[in-house]
Protein backbone atom coordinates (compact mmCIF):
# COMPACT_ATOMS: atom_id res chain seq x y z
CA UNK A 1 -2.26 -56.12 -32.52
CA UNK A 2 -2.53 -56.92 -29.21
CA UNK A 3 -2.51 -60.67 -29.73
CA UNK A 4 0.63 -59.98 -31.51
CA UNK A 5 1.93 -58.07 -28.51
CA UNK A 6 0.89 -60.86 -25.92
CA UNK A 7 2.68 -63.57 -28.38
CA UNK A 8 5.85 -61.57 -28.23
CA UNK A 9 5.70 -61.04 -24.48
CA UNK A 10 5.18 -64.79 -23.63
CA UNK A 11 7.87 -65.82 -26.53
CA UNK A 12 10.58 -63.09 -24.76
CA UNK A 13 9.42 -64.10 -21.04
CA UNK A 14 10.08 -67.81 -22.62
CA UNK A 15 13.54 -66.79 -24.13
CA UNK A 16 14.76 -65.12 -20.77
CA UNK A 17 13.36 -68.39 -18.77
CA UNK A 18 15.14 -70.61 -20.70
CA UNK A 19 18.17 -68.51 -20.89
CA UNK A 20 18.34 -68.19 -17.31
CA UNK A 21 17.59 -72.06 -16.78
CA UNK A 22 20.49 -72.69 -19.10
CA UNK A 23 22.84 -69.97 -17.24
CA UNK A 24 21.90 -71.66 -14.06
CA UNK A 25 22.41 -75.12 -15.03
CA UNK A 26 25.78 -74.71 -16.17
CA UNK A 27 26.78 -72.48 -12.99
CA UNK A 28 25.25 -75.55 -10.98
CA UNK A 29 27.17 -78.49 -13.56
CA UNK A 30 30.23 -76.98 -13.67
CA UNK A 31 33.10 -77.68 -16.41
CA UNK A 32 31.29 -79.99 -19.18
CA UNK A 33 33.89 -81.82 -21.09
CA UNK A 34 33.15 -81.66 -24.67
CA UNK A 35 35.35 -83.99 -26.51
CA UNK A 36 36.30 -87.29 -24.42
CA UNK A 37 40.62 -87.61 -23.82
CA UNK A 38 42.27 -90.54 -25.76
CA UNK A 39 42.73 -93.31 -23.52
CA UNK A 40 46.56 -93.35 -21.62
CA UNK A 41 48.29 -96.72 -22.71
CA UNK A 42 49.18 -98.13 -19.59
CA UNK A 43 50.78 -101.75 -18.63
CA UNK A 44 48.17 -104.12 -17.07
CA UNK A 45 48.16 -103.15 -13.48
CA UNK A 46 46.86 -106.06 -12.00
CA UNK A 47 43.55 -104.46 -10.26
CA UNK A 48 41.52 -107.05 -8.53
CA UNK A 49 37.60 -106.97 -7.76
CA UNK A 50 38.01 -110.09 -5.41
CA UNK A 51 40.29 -108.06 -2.96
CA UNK A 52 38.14 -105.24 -3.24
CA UNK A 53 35.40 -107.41 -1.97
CA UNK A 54 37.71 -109.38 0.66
CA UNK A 55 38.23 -105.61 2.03
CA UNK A 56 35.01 -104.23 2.58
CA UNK A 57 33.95 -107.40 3.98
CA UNK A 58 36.69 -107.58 6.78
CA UNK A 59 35.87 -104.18 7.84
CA UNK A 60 32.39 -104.88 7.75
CA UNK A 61 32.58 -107.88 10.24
CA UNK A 62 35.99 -108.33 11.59
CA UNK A 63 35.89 -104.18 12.94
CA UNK A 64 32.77 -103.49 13.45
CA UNK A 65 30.64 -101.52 14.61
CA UNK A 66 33.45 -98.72 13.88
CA UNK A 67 31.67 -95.60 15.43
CA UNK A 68 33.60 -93.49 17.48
CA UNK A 69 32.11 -95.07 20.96
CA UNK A 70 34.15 -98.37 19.75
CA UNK A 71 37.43 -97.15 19.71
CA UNK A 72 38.68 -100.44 20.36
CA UNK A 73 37.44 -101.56 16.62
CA UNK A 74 38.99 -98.47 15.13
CA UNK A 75 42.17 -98.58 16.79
CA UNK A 76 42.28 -102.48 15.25
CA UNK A 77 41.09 -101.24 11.73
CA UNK A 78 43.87 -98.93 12.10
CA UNK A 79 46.29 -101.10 12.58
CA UNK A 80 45.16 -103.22 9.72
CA UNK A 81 45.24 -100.46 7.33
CA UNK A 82 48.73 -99.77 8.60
CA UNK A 83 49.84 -102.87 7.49
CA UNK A 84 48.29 -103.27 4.26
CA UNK A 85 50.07 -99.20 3.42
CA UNK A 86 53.31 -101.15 5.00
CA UNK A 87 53.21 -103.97 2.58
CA UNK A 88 52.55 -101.80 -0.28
CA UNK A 89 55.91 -100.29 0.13
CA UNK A 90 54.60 -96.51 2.23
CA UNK A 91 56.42 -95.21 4.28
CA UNK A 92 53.73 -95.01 7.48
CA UNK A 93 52.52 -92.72 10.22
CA UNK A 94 49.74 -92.91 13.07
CA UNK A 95 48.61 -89.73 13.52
CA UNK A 96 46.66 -89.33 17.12
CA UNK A 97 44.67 -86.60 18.12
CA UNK A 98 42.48 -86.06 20.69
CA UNK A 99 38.39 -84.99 21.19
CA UNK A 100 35.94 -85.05 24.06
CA UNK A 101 34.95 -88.34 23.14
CA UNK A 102 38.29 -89.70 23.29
CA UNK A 103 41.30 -90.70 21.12
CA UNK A 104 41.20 -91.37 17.41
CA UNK A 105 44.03 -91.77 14.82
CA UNK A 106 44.37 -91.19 10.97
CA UNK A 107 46.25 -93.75 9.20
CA UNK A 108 48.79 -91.53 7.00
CA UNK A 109 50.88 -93.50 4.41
CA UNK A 110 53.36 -91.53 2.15
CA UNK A 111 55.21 -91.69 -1.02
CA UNK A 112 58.07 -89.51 -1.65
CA UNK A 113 58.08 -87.80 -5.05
CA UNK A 114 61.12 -86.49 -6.96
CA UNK A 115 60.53 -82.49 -6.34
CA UNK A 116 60.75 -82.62 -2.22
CA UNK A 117 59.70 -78.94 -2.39
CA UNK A 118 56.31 -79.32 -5.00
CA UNK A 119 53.14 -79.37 -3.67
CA UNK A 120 51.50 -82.80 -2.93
CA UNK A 121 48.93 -84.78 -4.04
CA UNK A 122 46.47 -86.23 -0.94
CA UNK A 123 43.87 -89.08 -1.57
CA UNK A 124 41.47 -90.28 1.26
CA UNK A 125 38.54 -92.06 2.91
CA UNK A 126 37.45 -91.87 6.10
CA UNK A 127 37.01 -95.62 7.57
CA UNK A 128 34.63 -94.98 10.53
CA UNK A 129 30.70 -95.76 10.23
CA UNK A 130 28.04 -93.53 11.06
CA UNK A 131 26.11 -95.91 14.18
CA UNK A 132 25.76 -99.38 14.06
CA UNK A 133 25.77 -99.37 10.40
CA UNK A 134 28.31 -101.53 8.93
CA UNK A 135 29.49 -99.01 6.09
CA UNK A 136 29.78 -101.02 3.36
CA UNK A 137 29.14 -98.12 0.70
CA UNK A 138 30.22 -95.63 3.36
CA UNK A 139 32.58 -96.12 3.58
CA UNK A 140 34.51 -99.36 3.49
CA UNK A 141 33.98 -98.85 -0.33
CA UNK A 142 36.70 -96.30 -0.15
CA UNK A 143 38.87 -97.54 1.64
CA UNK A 144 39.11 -100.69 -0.12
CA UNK A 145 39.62 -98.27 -3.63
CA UNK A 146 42.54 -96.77 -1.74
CA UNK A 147 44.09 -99.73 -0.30
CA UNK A 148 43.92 -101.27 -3.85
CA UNK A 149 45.24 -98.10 -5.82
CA UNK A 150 48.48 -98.50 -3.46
CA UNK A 151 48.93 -102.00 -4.03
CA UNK A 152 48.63 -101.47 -7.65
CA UNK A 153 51.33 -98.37 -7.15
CA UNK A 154 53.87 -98.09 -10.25
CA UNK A 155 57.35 -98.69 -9.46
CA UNK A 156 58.84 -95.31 -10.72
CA UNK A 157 58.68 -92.52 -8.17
CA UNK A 158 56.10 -89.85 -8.86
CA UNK A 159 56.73 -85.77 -9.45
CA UNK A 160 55.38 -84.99 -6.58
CA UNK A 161 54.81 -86.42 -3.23
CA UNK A 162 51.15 -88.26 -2.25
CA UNK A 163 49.70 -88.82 0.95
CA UNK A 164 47.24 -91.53 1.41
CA UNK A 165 45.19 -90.96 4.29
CA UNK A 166 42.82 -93.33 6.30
CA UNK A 167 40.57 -90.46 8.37
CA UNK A 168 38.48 -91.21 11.24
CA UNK A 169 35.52 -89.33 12.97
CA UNK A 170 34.39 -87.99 9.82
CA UNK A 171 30.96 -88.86 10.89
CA UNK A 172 28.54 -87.02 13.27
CA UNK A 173 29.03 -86.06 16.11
CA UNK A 174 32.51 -84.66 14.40
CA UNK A 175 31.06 -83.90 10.94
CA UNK A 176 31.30 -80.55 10.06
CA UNK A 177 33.58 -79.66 13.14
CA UNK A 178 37.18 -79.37 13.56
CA UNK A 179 37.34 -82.84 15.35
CA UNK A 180 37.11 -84.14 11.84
CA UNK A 181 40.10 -86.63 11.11
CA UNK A 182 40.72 -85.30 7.73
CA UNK A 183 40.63 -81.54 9.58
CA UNK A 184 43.10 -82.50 11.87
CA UNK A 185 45.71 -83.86 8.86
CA UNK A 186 44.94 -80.85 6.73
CA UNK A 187 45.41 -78.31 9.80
CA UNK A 188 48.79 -80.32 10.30
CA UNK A 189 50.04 -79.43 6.50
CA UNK A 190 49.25 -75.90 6.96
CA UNK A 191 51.32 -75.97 10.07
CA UNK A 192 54.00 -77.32 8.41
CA UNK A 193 53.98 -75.43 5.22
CA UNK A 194 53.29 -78.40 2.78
CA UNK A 195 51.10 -77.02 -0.48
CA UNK A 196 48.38 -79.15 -1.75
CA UNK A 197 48.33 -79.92 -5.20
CA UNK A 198 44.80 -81.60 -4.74
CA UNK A 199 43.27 -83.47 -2.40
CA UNK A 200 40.48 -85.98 -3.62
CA UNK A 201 38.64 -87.55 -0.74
CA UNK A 202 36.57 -90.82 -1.48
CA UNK A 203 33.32 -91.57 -0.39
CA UNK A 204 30.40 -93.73 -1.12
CA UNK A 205 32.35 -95.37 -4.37
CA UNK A 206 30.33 -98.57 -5.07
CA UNK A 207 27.25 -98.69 -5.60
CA UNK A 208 25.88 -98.97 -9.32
CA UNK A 209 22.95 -99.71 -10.99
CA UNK A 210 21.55 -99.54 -14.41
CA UNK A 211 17.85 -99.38 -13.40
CA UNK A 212 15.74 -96.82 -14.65
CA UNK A 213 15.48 -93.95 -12.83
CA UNK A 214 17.61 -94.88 -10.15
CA UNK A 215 19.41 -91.69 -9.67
CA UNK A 216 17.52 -88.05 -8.16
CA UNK A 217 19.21 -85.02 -8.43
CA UNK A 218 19.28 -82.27 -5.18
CA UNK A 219 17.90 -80.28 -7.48
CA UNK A 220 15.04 -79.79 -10.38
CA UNK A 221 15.18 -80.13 -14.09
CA UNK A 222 19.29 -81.52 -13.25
CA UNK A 223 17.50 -84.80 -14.70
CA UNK A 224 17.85 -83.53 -18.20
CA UNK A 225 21.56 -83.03 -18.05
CA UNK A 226 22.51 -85.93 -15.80
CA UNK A 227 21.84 -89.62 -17.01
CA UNK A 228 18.66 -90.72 -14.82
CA UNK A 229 20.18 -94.72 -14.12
CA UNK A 230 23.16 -94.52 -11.42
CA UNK A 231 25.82 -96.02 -13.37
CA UNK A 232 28.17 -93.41 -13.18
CA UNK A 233 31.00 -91.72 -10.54
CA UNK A 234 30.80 -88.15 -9.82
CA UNK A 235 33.74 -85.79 -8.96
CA UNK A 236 31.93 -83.35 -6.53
CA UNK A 237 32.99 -79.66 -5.99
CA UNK A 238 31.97 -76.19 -4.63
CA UNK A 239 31.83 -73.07 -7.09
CA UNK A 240 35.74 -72.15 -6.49
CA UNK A 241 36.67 -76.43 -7.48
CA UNK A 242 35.81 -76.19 -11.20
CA UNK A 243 39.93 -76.16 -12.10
CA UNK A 244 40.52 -79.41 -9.89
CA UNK A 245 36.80 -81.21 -10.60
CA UNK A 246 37.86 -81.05 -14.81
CA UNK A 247 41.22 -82.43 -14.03
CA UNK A 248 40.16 -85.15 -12.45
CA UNK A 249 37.26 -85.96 -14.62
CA UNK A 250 39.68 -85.69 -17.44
CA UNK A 251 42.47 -87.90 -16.08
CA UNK A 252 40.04 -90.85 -14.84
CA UNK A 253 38.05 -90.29 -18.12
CA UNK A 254 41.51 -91.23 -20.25
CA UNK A 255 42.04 -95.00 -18.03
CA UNK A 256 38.38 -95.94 -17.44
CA UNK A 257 34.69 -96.79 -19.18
CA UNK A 258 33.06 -95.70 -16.29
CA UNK A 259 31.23 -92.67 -17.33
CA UNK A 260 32.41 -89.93 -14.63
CA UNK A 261 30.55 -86.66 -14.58
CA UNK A 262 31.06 -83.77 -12.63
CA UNK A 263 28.80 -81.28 -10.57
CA UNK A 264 29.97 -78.46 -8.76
CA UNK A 265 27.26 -76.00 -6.74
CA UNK A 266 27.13 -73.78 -3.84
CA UNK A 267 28.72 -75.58 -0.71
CA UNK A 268 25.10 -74.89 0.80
CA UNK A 269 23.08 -77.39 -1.72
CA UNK A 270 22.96 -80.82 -0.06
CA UNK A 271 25.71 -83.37 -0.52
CA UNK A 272 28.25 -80.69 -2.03
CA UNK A 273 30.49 -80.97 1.13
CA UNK A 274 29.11 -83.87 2.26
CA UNK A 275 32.95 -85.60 3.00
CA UNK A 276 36.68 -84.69 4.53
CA UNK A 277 37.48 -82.57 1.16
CA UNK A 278 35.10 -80.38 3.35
CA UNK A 279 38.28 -79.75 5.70
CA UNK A 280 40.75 -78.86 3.05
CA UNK A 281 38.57 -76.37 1.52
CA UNK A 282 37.64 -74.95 4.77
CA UNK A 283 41.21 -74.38 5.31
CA UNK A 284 41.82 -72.77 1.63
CA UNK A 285 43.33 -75.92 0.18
CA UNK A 286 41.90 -77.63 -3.21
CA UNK A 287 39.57 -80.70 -2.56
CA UNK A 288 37.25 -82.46 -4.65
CA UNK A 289 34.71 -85.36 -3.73
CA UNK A 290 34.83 -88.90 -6.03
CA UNK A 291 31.06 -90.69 -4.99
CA UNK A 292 28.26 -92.51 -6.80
CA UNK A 293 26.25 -89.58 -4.87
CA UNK A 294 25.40 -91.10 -2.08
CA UNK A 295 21.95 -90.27 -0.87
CA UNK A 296 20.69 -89.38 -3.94
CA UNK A 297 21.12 -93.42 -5.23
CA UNK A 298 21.66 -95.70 -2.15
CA UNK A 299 18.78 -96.30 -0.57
CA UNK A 300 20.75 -98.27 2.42
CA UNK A 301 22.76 -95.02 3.47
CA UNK A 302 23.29 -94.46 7.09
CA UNK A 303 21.70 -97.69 7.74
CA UNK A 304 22.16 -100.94 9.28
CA UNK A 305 21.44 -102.22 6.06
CA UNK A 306 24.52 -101.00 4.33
CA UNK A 307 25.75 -104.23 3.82
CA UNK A 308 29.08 -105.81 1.50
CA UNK A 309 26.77 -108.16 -1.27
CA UNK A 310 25.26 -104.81 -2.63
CA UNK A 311 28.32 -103.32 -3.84
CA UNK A 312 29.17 -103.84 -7.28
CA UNK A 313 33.39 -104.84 -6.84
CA UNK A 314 33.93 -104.64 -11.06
CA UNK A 315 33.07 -101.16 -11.44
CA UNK A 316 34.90 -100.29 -7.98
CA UNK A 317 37.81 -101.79 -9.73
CA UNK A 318 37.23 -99.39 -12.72
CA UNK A 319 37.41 -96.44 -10.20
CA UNK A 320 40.29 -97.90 -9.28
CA UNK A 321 41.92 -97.93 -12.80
CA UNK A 322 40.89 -94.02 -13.14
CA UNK A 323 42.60 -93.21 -10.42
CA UNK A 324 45.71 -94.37 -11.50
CA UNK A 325 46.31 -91.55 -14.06
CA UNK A 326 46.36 -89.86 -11.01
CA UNK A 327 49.04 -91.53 -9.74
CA UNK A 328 51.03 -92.76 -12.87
CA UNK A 329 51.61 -91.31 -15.93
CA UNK A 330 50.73 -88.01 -15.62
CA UNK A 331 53.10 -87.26 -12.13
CA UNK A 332 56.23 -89.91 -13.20
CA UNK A 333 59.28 -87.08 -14.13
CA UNK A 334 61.61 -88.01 -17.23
């Protein structure tokens, strides 16, 4: 009998632990899609890997270093960006703030939609380097995806409105702060009354690697829901982002072959608010992260050896292609 007893209590006690490992896991995963969306039948759009690469290696050498105590290097990135938002057919805006450390600008390129009073749509990377690392990964990587996704634009006007942003000081010292580039735009679209539809901020987008056991979690046992090789994109989000984080991973899911998975946990656990969709949900706004999780795969981040010929410009391009529902189908009116 009271081996019986001892059975049961070690079979309940294993019951509740799994139970509560299983609760857990999905409060820590987030939405899991189920069922994967038929694919959106687009025209070719023309998305090229070599550009991506030409871009992250021009702000690699041409502007760097890009920390904030070379302003001089930003300012000229800056101006670059401009001009590639320009040619793409934005309509384009410096906007200059400034910190202790002196003046910085965020490059802001817009795209009128048909419904002047919806809310809009903001997608951005931040374009200065943490130190005297070249920021290949982090995060020239993004801003080459963005630059691409608005060269690639469709021609009919969207829904709604989109900003594409080009943030500085998102690294330390600024990180965290309100001297955060992407704080400063979102503080200005409070001010003015503009709604955010979603903002999806860009970071670390291009690294990818199929060896095993490449990836680590920021947390245990996450291994046995998450594929252990890094050769997939994340859409990052805190508890409140589920809504946003399935959209997106939906949408991108229906133009792309990248596998994207999403993970959504307490803002505390490490790498959750890790970019400048940080700002926008300080400030109440919806914000999601898009990253090959950083840390947790590159082994070169935050150093000098973040460098162009270990980014992997194919599967950028497929970021760049999931994006687009994004941008295309999904927001075009009539």
């Amino acid at each position: 009998m009271g081996r019986r007893r001892l059975f049961s209590t070690i079979l309940y006690a294993a019951i509740f632990v799994l139970f509560a490992w299983s609760l857990l896991a999905i409060v820590l995963t987030g939405p899991v899609m189920v069922r994967k969306p038929p694919k959106l039948e687009l025209p070719e759009i023309g998305i090229s890997a070599d550009r991506l690469q030409s871009d992250v290696e021009r702000l690699c050498g041409e502007f760097s270093p890009r920390h904030f105590g070379r302003t001089d290097n930003l300012d000229r990135a800056a101006e670059w960006i401009a001009d590639e938002f320009r040619r793409a057919g934005l309509s384009v805006a410096f906007q200059d703030y400034e910190l202790p450390e002196g003046r910085f600008r965020n490059v802001v390129g817009f795209r009128e939609g048909l419904e002047a009073d919806s809310p809009v749509r903001v997608i951005g990377a931040h374009y200065d380097v943490y130190g005297d690392s070249p920021g290949a990964n982090d995060n020239a990587s993004g801003v080459a995806v963005m630059l691409e996704l608005v060269r690639t634009l469709p021609g009919p006007r969207p829904r709604r409105s989109q900003y594409f942003v080009a943030f500085s000081t998102e690294e330390p010292p600024f990180f965290a702060t309100e001297g955060m580039g992407s704080y400063v735009f979102a503080r200005s679209l409070k001010e003015r009354g503009i709604d955010v539809d979603l903002m999806i901020a860009m970071d670390l987008v291009g690294y990818y690697t199929d060896s095993p056991r490449s990836q680590r979690f920021p947390a245990p046992g996450l291994g046995w829901l998450y594929p252990r090789e890094g050769n997939f994109l994340a859409v990052v989000g805190d508890l409140g982002s589920g809504s946003w984080i399935k959209r997106v991973r939906r949408a991108m899911a229906s133009m792309t072959d990248l596998p994207v998975h999403s993970f959504r946990a307490p803002s505390a656990v490490p790498g959750i608010g890790w970019s400048d969709h940080r700002s926008f949900r300080e400030l109440g706004m919806p914000g999601v992260l898009l990253t090959d999780t950083a840390f947790l795969r590159y082994p070169w981040y935050h150093t000098e050896q973040d460098t162009p010929e270990k980014l992997d410009y194919e599967r950028m391009a497929e970021v760049v292609r999931g994006l687009h529902a994004l941008v295309w189908d999904r927001d075009v009116a009539g």
